[in-house]
PDB file of N, CA and C in Angstrom:
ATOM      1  N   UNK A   1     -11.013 -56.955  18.378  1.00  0.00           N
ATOM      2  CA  UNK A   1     -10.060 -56.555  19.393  1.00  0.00           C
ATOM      3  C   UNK A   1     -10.510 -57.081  20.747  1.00  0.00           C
ATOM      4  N   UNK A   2      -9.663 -57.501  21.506  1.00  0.00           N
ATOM      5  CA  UNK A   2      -9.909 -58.393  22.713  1.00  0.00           C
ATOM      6  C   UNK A   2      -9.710 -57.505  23.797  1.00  0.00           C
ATOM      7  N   UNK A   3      -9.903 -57.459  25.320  1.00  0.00           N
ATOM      8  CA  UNK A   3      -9.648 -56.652  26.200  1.00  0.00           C
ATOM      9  C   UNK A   3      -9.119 -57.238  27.333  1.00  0.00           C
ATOM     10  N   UNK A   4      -7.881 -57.111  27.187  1.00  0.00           N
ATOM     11  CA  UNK A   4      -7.002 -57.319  28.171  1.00  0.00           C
ATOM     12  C   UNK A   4      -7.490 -57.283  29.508  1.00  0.00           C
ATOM     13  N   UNK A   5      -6.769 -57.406  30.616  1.00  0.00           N
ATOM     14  CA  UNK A   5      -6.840 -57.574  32.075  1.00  0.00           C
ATOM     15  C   UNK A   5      -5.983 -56.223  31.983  1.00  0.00           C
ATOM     16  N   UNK A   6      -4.825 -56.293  31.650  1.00  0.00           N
ATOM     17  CA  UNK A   6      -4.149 -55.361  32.018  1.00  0.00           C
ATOM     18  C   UNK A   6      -4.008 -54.014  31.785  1.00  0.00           C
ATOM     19  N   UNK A   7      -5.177 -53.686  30.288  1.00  0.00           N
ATOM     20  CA  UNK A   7      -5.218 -52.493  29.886  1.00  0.00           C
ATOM     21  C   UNK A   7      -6.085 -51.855  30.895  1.00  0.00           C
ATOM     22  N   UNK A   8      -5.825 -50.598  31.071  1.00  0.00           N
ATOM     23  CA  UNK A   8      -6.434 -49.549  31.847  1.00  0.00           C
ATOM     24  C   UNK A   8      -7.823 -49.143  31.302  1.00  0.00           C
ATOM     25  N   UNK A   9      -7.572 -48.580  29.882  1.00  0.00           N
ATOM     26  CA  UNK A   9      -8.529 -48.384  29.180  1.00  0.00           C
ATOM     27  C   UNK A   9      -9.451 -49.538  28.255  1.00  0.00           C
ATOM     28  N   UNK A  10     -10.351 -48.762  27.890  1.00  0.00           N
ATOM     29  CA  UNK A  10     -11.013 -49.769  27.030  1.00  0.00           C
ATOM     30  C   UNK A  10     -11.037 -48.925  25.525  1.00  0.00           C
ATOM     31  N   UNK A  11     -10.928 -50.119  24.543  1.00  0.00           N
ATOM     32  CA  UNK A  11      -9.835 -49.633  23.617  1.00  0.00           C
ATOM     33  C   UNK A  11     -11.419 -48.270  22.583  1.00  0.00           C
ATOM     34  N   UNK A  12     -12.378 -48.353  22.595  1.00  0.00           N
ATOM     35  CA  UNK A  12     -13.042 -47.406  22.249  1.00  0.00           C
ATOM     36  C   UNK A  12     -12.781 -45.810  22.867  1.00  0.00           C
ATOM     37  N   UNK A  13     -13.024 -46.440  24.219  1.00  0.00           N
ATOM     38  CA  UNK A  13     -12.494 -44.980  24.929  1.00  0.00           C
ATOM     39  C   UNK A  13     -11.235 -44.452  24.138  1.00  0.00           C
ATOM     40  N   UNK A  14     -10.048 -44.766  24.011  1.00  0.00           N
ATOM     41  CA  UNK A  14      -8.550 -44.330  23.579  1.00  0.00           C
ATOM     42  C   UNK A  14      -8.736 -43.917  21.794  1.00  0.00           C
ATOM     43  N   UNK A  15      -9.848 -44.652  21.122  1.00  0.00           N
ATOM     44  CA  UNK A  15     -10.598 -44.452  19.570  1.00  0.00           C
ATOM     45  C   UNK A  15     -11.403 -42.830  20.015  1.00  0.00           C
ATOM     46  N   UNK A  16     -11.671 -42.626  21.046  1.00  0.00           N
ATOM     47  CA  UNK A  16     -12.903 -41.670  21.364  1.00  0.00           C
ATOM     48  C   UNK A  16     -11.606 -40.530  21.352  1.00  0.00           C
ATOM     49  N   UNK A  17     -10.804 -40.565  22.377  1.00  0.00           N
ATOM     50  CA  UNK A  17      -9.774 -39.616  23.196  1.00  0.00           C
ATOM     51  C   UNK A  17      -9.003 -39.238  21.657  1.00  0.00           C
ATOM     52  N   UNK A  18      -8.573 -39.901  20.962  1.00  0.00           N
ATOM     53  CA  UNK A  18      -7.928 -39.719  19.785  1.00  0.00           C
ATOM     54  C   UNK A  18      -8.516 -39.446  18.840  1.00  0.00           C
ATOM     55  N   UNK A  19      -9.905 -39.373  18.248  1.00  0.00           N
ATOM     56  CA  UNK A  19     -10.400 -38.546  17.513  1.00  0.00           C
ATOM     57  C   UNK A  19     -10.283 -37.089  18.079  1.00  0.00           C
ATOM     58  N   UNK A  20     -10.907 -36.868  19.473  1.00  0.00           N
ATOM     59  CA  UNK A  20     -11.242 -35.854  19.810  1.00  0.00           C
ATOM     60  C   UNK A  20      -9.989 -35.018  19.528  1.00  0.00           C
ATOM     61  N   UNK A  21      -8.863 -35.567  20.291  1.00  0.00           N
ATOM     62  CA  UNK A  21      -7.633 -35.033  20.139  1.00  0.00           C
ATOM     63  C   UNK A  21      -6.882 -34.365  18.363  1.00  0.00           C
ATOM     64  N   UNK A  22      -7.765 -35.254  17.687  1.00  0.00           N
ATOM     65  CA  UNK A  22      -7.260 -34.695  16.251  1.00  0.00           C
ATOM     66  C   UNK A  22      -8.015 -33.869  15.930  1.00  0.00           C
ATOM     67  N   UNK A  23      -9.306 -33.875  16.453  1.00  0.00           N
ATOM     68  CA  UNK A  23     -10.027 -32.653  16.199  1.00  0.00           C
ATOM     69  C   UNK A  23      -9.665 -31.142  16.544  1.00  0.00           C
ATOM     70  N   UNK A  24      -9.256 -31.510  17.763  1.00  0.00           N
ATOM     71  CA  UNK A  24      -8.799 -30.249  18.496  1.00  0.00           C
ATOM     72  C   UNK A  24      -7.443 -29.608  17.744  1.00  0.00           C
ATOM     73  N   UNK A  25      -6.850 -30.380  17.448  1.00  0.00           N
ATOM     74  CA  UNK A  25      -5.714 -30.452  16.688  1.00  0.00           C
ATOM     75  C   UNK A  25      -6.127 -29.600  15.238  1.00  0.00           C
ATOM     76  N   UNK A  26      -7.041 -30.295  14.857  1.00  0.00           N
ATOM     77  CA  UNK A  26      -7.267 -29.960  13.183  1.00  0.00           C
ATOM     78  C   UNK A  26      -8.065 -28.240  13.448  1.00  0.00           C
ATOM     79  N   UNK A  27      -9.044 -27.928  14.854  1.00  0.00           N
ATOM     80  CA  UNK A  27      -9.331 -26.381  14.620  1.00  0.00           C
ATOM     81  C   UNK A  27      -7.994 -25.616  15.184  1.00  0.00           C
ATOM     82  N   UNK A  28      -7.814 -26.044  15.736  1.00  0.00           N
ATOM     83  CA  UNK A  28      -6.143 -25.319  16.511  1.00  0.00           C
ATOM     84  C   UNK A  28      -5.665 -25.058  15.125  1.00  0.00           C
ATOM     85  N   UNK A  29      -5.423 -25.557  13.915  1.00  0.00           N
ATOM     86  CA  UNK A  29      -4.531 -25.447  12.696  1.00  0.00           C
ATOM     87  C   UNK A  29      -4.980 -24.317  11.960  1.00  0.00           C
ATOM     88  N   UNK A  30      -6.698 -24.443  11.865  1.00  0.00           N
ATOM     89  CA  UNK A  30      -7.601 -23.606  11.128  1.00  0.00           C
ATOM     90  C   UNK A  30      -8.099 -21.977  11.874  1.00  0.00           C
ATOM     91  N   UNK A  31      -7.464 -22.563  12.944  1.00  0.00           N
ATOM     92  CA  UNK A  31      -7.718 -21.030  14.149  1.00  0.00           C
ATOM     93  C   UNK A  31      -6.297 -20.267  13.177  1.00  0.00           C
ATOM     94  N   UNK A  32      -5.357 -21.328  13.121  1.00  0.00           N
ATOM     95  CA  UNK A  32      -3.507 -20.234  12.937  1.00  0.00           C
ATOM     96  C   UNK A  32      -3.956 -19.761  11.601  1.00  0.00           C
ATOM     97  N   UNK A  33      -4.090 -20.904  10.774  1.00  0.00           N
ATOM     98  CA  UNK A  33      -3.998 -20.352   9.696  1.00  0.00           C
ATOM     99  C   UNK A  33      -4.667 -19.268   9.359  1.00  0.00           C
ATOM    100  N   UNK A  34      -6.324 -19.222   9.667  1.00  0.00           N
ATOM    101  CA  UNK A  34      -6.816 -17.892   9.886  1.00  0.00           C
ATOM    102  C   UNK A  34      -6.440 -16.607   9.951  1.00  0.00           C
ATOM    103  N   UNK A  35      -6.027 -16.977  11.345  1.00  0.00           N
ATOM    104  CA  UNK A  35      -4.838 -15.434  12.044  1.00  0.00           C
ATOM    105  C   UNK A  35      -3.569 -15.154  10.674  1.00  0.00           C
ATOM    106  N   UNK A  36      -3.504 -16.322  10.563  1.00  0.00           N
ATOM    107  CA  UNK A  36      -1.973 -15.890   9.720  1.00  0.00           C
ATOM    108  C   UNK A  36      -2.701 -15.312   7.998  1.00  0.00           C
ATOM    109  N   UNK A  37      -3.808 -15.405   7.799  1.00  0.00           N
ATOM    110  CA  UNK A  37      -4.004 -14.557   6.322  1.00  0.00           C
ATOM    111  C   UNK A  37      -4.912 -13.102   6.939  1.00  0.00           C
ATOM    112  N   UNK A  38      -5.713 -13.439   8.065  1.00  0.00           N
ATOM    113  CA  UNK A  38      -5.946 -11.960   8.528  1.00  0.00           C
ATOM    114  C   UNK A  38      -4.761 -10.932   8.463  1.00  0.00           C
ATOM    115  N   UNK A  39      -3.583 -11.464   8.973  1.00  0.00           N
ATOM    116  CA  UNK A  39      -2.524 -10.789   9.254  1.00  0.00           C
ATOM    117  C   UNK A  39      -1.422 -10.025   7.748  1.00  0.00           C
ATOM    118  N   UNK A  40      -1.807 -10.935   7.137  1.00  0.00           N
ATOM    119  CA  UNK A  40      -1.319 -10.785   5.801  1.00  0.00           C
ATOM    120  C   UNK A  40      -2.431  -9.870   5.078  1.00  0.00           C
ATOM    121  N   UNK A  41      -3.637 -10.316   5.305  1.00  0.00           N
ATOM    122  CA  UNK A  41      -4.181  -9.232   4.761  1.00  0.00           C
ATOM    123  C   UNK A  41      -4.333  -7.616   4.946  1.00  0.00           C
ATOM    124  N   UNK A  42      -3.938  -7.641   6.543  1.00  0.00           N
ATOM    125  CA  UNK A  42      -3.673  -6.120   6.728  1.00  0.00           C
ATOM    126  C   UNK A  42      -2.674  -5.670   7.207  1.00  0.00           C
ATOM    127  N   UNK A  43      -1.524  -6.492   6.714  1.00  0.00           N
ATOM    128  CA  UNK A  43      -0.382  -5.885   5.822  1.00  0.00           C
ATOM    129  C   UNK A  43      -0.426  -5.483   4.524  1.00  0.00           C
ATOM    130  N   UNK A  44      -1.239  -6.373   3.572  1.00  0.00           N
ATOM    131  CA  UNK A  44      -1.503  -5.794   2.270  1.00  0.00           C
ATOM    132  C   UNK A  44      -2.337  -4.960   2.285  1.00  0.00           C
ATOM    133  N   UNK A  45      -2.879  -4.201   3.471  1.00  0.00           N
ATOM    134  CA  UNK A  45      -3.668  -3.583   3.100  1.00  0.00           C
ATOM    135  C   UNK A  45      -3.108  -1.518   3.715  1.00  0.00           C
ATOM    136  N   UNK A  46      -2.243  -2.219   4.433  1.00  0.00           N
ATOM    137  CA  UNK A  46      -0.649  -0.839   5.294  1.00  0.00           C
ATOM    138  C   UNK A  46      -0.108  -0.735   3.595  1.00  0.00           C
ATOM    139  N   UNK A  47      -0.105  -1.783   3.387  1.00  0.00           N
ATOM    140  CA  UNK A  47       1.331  -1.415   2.393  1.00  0.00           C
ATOM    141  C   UNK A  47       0.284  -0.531   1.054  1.00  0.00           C
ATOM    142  N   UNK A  48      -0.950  -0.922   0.879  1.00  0.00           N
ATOM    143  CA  UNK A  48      -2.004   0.194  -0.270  1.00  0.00           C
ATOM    144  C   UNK A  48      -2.004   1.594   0.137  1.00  0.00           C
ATOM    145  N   UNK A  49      -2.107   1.858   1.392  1.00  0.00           N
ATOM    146  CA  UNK A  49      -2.396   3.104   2.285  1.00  0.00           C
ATOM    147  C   UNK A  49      -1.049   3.972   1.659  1.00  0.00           C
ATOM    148  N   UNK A  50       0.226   3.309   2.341  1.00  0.00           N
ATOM    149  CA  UNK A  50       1.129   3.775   2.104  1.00  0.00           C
ATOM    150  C   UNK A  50       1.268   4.072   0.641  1.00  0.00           C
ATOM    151  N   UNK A  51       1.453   2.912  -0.039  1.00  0.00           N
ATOM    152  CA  UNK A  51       1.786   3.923  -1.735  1.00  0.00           C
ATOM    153  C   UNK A  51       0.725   4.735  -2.041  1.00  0.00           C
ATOM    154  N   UNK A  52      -0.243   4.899  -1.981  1.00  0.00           N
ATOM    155  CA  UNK A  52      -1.032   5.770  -1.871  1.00  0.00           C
ATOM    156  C   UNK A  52      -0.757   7.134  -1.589  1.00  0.00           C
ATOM    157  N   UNK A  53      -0.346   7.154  -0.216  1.00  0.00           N
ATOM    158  CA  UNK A  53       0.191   8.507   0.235  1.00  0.00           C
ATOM    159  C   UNK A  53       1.140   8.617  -0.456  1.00  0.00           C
ATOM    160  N   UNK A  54       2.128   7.882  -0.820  1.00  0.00           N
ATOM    161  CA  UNK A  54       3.493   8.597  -1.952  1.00  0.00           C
ATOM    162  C   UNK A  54       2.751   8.931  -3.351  1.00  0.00           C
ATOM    163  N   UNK A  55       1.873   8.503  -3.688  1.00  0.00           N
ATOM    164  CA  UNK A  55       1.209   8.829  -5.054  1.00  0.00           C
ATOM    165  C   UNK A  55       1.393  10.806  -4.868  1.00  0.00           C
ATOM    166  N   UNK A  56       0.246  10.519  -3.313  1.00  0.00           N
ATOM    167  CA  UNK A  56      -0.281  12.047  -3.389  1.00  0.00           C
ATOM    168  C   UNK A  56       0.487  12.988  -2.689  1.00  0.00           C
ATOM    169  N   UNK A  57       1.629  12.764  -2.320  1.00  0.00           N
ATOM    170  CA  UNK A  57       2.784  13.641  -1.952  1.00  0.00           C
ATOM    171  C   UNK A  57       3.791  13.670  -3.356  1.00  0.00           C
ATOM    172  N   UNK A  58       3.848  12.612  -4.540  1.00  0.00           N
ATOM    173  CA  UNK A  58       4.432  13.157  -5.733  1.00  0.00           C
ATOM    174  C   UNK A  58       3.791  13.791  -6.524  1.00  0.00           C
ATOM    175  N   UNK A  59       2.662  13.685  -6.097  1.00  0.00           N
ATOM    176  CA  UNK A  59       1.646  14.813  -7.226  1.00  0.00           C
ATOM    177  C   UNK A  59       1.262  16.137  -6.938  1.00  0.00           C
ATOM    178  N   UNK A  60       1.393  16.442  -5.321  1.00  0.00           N
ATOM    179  CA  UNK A  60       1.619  17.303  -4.756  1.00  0.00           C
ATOM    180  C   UNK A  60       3.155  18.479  -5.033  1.00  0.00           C
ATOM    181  N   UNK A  61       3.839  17.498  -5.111  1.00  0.00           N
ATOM    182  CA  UNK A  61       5.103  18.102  -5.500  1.00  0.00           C
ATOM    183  C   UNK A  61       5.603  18.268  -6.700  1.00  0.00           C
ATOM    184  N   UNK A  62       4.755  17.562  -7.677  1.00  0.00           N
ATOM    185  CA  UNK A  62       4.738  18.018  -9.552  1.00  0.00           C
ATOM    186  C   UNK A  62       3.791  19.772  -9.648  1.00  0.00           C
ATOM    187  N   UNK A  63       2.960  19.575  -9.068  1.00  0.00           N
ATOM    188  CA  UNK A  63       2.449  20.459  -8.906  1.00  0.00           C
ATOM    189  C   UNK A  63       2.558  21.865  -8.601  1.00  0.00           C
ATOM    190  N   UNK A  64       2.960  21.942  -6.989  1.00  0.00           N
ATOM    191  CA  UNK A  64       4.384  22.714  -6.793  1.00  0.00           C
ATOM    192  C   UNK A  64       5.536  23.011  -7.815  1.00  0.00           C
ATOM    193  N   UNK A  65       6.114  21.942  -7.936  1.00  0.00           N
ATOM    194  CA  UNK A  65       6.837  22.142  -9.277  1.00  0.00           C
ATOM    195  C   UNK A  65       6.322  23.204 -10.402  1.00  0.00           C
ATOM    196  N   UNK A  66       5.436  22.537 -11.162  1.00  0.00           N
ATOM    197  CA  UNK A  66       4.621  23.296 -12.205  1.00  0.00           C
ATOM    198  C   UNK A  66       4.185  24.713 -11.755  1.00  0.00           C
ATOM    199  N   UNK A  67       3.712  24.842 -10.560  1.00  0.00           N
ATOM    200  CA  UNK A  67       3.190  26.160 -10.151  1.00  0.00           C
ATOM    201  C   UNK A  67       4.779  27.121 -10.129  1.00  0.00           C
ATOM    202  N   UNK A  68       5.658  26.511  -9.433  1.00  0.00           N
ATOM    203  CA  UNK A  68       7.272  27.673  -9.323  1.00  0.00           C
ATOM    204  C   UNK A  68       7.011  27.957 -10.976  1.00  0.00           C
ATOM    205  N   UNK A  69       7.543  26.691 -11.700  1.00  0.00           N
ATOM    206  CA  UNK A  69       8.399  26.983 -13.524  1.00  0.00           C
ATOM    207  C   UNK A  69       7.573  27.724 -14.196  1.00  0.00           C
ATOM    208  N   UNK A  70       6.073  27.564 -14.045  1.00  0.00           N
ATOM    209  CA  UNK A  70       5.551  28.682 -14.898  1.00  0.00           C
ATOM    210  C   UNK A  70       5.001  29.672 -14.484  1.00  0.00           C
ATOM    211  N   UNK A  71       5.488  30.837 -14.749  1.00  0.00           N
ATOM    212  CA  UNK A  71       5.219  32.152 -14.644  1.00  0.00           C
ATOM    213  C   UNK A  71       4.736  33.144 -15.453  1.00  0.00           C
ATOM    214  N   UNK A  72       3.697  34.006 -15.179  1.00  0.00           N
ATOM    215  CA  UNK A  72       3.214  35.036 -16.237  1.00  0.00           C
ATOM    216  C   UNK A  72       4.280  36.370 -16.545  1.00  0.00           C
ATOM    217  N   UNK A  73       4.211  36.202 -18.013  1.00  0.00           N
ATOM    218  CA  UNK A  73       5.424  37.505 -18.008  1.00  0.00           C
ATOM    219  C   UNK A  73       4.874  38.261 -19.267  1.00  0.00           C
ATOM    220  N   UNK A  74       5.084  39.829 -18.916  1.00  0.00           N
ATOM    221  CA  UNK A  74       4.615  41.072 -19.409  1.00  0.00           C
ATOM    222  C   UNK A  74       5.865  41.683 -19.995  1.00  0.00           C
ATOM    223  N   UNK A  75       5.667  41.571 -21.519  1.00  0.00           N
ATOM    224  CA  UNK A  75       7.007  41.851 -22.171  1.00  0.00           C
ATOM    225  C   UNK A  75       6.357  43.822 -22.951  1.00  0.00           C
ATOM    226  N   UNK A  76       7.399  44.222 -22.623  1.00  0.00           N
ATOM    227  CA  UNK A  76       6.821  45.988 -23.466  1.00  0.00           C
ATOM    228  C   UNK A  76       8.062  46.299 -24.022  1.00  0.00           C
ATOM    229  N   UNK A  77       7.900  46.233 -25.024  1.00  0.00           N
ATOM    230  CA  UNK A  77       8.480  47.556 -26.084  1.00  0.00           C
ATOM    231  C   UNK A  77       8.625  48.652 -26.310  1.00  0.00           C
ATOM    232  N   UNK A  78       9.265  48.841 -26.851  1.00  0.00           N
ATOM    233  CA  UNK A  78       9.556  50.704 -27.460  1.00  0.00           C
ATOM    234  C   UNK A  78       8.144  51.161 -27.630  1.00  0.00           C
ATOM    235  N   UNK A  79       7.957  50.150 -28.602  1.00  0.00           N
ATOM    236  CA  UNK A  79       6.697  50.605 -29.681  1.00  0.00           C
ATOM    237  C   UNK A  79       5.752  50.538 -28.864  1.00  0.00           C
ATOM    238  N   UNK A  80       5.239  50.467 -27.196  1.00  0.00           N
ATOM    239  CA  UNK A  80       3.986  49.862 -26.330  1.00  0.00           C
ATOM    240  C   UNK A  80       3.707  48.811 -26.826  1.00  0.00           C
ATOM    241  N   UNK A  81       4.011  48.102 -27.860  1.00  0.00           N
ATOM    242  CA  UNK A  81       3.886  46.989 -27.651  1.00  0.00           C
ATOM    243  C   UNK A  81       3.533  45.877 -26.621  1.00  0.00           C
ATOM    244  N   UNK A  82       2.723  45.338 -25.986  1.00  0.00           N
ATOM    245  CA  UNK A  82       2.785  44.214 -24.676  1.00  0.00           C
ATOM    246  C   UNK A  82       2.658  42.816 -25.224  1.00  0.00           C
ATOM    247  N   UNK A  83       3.378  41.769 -24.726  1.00  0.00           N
ATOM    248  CA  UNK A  83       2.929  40.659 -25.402  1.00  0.00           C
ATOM    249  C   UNK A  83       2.828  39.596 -23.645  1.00  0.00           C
ATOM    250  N   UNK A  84       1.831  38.767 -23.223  1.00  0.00           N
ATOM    251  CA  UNK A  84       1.778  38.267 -22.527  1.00  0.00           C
ATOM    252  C   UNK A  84       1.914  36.907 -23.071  1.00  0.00           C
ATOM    253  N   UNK A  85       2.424  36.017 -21.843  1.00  0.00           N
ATOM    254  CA  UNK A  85       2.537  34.731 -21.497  1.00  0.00           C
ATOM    255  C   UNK A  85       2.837  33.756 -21.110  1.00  0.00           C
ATOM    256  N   UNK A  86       2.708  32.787 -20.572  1.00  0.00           N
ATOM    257  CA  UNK A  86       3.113  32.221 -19.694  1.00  0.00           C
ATOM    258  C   UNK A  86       4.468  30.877 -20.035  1.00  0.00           C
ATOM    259  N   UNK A  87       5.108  30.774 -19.122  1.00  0.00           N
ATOM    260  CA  UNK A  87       6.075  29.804 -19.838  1.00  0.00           C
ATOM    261  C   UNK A  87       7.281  29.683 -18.245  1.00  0.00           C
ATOM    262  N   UNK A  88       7.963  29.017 -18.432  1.00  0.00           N
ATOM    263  CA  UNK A  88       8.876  28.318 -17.186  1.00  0.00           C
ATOM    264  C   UNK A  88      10.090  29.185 -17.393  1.00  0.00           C
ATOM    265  N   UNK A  89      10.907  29.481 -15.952  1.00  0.00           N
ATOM    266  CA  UNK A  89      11.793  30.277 -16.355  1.00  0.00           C
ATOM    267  C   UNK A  89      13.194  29.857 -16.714  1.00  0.00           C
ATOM    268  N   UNK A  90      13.229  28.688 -17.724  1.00  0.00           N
ATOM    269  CA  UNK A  90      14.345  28.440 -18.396  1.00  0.00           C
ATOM    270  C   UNK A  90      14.137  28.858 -19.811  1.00  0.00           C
ATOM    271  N   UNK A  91      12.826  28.734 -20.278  1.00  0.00           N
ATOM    272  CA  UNK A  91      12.156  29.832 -21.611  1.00  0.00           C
ATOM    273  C   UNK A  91      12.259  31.028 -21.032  1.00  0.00           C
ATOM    274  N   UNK A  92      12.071  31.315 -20.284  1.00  0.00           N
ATOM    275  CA  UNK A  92      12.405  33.172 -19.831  1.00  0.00           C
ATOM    276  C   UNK A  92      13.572  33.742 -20.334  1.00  0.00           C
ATOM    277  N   UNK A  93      14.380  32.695 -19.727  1.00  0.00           N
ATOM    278  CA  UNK A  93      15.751  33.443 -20.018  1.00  0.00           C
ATOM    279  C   UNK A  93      16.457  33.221 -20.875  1.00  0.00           C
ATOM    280  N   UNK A  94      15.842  31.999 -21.754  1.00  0.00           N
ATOM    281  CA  UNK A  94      16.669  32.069 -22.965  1.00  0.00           C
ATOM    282  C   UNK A  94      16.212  33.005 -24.190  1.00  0.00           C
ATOM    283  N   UNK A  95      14.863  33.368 -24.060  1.00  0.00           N
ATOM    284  CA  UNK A  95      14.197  34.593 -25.464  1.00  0.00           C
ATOM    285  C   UNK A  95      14.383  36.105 -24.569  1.00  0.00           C
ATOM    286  N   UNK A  96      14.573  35.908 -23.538  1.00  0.00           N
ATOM    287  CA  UNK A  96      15.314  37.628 -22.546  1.00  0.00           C
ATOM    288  C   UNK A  96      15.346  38.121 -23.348  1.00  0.00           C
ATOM    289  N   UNK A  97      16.672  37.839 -24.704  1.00  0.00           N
ATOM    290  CA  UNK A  97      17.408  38.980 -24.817  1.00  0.00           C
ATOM    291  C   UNK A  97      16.529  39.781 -26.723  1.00  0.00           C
ATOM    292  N   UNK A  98      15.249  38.585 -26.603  1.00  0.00           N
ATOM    293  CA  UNK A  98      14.816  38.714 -28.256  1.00  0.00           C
ATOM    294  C   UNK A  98      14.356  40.082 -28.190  1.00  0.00           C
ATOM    295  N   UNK A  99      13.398  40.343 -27.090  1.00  0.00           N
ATOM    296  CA  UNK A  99      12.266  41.269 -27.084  1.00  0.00           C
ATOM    297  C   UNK A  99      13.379  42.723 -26.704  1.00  0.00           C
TER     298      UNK A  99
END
């Protein structure tokens, strides 16, 4: 490569300026991309938290559940008879009328 009169630069310098420039270029890319899987990662990591908490607010509320439906019940007879036990009160009320 020959060097002009008229070029300003000298053509290494503009080889120098243009690496540098792709360099800067190429961490500028590796800075985003970075940010952009940090960012993703703690979104995936909101979105664990969250089902999580719905886990333990439906198990909370099976629970509840289970604690209302079953109830202890004290059945007596003529005879003193007692028979205990426990059971949900849609079995309650359908053997009511046995005892």
């Amino acid at each position: 490569m020959d060097f002009k009169e008229g070029d300003s630069k000298k053509p290494e310098e503009e080889e120098k300026k243009k690496k540098k420039k792709k360099k800067k270029k190429k961490k500028k890319k590796k800075k985003k991309k970075k940010k952009k899987k940090k960012k993703k990662k703690k979104k995936k990591k909101k979105k664990k938290e969250e089902e999580e908490e719905e886990e333990e607010e439906e198990e909370e509320e099976e629970e509840e559940e289970d604690n209302n439906n079953n109830t202890t019940v004290v059945v007596a007879t003529r005879r003193k008879a007692t028979c205990v036990f426990s059971a949900n009160l849609e079995q309650i009320n359908r053997y009511a009328g046995i005892f």
